[in-house]
Protein backbone atom coordinates (compact mmCIF):
# COMPACT_ATOMS: atom_id res chain seq x y z
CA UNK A 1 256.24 38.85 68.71
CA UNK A 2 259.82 38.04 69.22
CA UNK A 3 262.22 37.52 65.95
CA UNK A 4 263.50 34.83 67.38
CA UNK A 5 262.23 31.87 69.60
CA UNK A 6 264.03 28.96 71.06
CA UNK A 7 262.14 25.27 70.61
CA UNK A 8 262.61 22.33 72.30
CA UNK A 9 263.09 18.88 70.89
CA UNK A 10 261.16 16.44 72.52
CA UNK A 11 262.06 12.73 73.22
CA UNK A 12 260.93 11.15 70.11
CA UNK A 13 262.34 14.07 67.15
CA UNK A 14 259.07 16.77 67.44
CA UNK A 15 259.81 19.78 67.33
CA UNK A 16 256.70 21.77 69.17
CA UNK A 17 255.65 25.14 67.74
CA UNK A 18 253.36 27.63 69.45
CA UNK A 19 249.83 28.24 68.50
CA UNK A 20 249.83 31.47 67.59
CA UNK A 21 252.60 30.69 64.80
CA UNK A 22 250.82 27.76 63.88
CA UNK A 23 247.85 29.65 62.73
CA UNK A 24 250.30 32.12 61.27
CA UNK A 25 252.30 29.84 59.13
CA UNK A 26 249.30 27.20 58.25
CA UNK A 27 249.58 23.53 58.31
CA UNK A 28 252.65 23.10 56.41
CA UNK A 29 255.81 24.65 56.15
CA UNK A 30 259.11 23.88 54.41
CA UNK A 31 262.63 23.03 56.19
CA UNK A 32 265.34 25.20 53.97
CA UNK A 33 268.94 24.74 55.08
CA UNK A 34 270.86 27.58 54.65
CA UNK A 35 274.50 28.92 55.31
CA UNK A 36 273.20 30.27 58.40
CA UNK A 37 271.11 27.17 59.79
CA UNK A 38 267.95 26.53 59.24
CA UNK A 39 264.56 27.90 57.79
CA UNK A 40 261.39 27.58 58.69
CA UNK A 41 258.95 28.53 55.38
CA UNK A 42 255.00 28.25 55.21
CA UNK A 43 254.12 26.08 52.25
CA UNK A 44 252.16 27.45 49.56
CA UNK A 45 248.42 25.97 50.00
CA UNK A 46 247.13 23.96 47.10
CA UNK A 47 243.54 24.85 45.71
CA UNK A 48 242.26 21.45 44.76
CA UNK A 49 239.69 23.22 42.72
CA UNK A 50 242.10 25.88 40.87
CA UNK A 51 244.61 23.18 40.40
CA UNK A 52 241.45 20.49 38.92
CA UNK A 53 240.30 23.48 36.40
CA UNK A 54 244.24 24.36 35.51
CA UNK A 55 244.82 20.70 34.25
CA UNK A 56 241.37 20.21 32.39
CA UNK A 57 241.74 23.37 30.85
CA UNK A 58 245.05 22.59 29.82
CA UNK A 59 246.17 20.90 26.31
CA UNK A 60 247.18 17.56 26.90
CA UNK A 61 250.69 16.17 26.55
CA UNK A 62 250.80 14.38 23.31
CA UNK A 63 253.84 11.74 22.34
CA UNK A 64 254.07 10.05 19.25
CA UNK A 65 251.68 9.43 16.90
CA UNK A 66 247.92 7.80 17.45
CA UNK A 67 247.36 4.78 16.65
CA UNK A 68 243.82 3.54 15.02
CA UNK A 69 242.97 0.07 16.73
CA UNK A 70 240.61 -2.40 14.87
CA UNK A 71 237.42 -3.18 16.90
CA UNK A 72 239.27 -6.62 17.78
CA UNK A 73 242.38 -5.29 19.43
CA UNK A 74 240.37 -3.09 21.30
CA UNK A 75 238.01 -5.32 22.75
CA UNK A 76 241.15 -7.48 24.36
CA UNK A 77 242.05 -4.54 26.13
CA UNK A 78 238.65 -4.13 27.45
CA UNK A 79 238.25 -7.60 28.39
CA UNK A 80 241.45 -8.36 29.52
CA UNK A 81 242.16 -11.44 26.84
């Protein structure tokens, strides 16, 4: 494959890019702008699962101090009153 590869623009802003790079780079990829133009990088691909099991597993992000509700207040947030 050639380093480089010249894409059109079409009429309404998409850029087109070949199937074979496509599969290569998945179905995301990040824009970078650097000194020397622009960058095309694939995104990393999020594992729903990994990410799901990462968060549960994690300890939660505590601020302040607990409060203990009586039975009252917490049946007005239940029910909306």
């Amino acid at each position: 494959m050639k380093e480089e590869l010249r894409l059109k623009i079409d009429s309404k802003g998409r850029l087109s890019i070949p199937s074979d790079i496509r599969d290569e780079v998945g179905d995301e990829v990040i824009l970078k702008r650097t000194p020397e133009g622009f960058l095309l990088i694939p995104a990393k691909q999020h594992n729903f699962l990994e990410e799901f099991r990462r968060i549960i597993s994690s300890e939660p992000q505590r601020t302040g101090k607990p409060e203990n509700w009586e039975p009252k207040k917490m049946k007005s947030v239940w029910l909306g009153d």
